[in-house]
N, C-alpha and C. Protein backbone atom coordinates (compact mmCIF):
# COMPACT_ATOMS: atom_id res chain seq x y z
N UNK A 1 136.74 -49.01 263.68
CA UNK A 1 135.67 -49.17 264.64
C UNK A 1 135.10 -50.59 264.51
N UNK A 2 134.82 -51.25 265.71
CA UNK A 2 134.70 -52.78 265.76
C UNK A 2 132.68 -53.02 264.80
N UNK A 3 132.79 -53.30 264.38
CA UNK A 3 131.45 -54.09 263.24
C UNK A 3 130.33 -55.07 264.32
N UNK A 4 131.15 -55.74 265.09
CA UNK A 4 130.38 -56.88 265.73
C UNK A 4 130.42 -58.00 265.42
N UNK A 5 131.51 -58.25 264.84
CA UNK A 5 131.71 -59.26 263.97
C UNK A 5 131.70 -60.86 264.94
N UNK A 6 132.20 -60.31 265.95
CA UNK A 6 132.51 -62.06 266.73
C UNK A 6 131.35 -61.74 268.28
N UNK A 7 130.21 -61.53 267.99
CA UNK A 7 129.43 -61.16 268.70
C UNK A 7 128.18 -61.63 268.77
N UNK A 8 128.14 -62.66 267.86
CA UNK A 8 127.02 -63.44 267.56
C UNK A 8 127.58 -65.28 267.05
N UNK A 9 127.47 -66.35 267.84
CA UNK A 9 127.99 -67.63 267.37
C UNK A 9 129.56 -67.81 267.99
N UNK A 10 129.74 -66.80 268.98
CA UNK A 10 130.87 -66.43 269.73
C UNK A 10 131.09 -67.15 270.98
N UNK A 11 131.35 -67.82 271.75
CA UNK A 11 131.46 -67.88 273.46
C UNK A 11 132.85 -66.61 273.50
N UNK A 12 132.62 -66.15 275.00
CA UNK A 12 133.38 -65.40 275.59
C UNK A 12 134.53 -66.37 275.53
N UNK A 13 134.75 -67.56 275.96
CA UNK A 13 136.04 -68.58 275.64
C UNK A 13 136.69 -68.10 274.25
N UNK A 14 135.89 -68.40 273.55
CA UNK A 14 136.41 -68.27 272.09
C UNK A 14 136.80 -66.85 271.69
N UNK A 15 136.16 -65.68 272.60
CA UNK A 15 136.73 -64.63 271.78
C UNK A 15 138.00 -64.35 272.14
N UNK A 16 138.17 -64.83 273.68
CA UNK A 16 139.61 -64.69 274.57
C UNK A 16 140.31 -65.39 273.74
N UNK A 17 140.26 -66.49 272.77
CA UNK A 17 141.50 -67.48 272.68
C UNK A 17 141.78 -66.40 271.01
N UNK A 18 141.11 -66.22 270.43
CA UNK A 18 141.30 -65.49 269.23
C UNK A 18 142.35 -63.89 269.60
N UNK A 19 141.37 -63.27 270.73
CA UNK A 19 142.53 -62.05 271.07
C UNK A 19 143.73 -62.78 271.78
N UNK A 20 143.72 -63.98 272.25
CA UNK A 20 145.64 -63.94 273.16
C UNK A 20 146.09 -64.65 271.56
N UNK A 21 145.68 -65.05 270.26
CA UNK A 21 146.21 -65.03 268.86
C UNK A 21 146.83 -64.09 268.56
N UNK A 22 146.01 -63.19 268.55
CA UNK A 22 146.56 -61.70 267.80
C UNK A 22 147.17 -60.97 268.36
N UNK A 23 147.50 -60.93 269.79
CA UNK A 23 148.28 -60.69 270.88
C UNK A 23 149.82 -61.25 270.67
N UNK A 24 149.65 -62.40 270.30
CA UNK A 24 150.89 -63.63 270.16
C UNK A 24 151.43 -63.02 268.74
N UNK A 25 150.65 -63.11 268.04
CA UNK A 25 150.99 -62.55 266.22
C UNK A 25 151.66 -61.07 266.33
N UNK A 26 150.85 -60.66 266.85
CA UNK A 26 151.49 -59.03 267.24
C UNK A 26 152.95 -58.72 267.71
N UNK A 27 153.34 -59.75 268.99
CA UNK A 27 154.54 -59.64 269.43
C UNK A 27 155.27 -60.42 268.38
N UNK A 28 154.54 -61.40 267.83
CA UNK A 28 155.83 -62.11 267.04
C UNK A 28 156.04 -61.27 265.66
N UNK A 29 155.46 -60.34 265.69
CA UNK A 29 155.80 -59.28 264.48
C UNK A 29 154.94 -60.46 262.87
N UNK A 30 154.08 -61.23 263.15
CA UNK A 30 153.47 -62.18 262.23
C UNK A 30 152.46 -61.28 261.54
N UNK A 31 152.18 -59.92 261.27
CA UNK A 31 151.48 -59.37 260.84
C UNK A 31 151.33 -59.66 259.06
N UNK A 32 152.42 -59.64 258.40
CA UNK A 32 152.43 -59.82 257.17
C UNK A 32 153.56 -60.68 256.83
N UNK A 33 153.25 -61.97 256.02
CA UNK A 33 154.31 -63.15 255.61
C UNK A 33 154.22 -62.70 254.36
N UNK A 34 155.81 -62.87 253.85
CA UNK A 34 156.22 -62.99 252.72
C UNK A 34 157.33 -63.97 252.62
N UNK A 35 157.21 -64.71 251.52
CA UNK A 35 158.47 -65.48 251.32
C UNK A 35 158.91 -65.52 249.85
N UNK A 36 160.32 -66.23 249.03
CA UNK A 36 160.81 -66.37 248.12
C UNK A 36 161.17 -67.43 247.61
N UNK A 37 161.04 -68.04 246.68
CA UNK A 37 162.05 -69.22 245.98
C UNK A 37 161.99 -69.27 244.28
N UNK A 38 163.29 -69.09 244.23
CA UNK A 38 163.80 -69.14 242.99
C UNK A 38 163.22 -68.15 242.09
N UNK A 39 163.39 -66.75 242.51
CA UNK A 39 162.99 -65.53 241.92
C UNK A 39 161.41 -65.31 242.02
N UNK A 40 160.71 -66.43 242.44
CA UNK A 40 159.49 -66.02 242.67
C UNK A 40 159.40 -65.06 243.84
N UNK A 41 158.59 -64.36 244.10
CA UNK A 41 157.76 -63.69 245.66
C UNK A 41 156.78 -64.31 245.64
N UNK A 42 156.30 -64.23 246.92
CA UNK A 42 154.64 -63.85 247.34
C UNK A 42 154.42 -63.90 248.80
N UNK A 43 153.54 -62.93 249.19
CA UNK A 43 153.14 -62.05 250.29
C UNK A 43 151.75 -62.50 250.81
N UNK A 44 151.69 -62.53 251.70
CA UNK A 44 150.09 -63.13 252.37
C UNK A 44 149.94 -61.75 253.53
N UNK A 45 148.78 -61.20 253.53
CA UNK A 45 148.41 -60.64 254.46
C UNK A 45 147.01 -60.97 254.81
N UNK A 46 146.54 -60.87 256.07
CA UNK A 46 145.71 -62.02 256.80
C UNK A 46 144.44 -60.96 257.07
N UNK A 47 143.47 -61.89 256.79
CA UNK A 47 142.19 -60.81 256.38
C UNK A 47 141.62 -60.00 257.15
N UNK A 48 142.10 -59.66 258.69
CA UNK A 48 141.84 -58.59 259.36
C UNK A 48 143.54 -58.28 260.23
N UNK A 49 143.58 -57.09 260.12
CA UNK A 49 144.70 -56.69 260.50
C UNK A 49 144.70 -56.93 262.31
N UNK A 50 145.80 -56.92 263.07
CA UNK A 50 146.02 -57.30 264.58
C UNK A 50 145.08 -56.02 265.48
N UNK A 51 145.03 -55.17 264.49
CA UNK A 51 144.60 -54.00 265.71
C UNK A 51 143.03 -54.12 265.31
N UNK A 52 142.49 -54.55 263.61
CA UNK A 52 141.20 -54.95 263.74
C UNK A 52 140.26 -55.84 264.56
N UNK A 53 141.56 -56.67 264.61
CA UNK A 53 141.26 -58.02 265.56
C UNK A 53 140.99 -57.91 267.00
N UNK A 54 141.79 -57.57 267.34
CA UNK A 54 141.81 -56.73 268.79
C UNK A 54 140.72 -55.91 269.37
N UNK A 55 140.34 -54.67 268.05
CA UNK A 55 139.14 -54.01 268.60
C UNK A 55 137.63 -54.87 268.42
N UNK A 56 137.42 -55.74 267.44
CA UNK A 56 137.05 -56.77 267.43
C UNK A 56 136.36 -57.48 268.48
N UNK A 57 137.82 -58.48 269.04
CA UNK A 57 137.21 -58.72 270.23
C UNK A 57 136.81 -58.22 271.55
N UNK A 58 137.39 -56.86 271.81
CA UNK A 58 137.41 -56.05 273.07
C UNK A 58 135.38 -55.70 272.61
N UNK A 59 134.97 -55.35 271.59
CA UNK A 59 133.84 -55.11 271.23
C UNK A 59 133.05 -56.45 271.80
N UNK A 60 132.95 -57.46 271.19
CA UNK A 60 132.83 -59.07 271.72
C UNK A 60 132.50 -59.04 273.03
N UNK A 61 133.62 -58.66 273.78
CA UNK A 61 133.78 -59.48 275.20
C UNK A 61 132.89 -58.07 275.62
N UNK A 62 132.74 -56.83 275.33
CA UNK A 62 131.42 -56.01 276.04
C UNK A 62 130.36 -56.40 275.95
N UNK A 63 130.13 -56.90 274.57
CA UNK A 63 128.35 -57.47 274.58
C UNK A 63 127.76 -58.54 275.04
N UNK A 64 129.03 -59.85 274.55
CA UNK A 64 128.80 -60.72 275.37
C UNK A 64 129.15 -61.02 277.32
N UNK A 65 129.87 -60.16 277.66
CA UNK A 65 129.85 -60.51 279.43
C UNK A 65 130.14 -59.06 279.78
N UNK A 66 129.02 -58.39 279.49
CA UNK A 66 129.37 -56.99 280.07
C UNK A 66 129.32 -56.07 281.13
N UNK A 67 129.33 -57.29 282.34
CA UNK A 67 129.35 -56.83 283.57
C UNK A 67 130.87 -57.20 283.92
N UNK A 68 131.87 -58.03 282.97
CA UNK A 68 132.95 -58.58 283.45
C UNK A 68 133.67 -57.30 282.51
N UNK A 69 133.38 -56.93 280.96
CA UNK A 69 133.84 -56.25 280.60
C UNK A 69 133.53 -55.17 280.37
N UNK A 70 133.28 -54.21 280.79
CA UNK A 70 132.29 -52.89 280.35
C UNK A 70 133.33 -51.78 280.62
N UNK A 71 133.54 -50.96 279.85
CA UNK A 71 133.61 -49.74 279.65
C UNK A 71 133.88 -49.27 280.95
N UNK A 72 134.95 -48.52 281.36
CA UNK A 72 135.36 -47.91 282.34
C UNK A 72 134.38 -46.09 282.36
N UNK A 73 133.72 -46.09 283.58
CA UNK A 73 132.84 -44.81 283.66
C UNK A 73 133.38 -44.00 284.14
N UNK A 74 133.48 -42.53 283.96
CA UNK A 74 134.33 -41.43 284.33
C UNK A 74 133.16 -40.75 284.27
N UNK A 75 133.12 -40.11 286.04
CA UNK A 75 131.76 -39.80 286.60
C UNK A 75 132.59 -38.56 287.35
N UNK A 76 132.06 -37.24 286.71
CA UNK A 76 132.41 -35.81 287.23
C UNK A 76 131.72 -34.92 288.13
N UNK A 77 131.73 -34.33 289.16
CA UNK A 77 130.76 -33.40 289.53
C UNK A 77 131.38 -32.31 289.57
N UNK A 78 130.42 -31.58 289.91
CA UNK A 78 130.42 -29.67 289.93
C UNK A 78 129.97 -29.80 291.01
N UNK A 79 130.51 -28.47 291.45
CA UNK A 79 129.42 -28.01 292.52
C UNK A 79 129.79 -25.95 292.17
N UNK A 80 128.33 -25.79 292.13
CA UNK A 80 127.90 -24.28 291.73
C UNK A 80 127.42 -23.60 293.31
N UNK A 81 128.45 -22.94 293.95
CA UNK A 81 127.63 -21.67 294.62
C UNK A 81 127.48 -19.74 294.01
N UNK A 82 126.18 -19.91 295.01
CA UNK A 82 125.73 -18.83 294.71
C UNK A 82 126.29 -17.91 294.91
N UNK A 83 126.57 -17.07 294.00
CA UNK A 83 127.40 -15.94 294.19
C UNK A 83 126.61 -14.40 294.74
N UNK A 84 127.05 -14.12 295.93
CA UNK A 84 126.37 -12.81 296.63
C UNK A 84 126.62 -11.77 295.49
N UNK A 85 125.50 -10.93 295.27
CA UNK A 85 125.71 -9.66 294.21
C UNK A 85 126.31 -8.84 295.35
């Protein structure tokens, strides 16, 4: 669940260029680097994961422009007749 993290010291510019990042990282499968030399390892994984990132900014871009991004409303009615005894 998104924290609010890029929701304060943010422009809407900036949160877009960070999600088409993690968008880009995502397809390029860049989620976790590891490399080797000469029997060594070592592994880097990047301090918020692609789908953190993502919900992240989708959180972001509601608070900051949330007439451009808001929440899709799913608006139901009823209708009750009276039933003759």
């Amino acid at each position: 669940m998104a924290q609010g993290l890029f929701t304060v010291g943010f422009t809407v510019a900036e949160v877009l260029s960070i999600q088409a990042k993690a968008k880009q990282m995502l397809l390029e499968g860049k989620t976790l680097m590891s490399w080797g030399d000469s029997g060594s390892n070592a592994s880097k994984q990047f301090p918020m994961t692609v789908k953190e990132t993502l919900d992240e900014c989708v959180h972001a871009l509601r608070v900051l422009a949330p007439n451009t991004y808001e929440r899709r409303r799913r608006i139901t009615t009823s209708h009750i007749r009276r039933i003759a005894p």
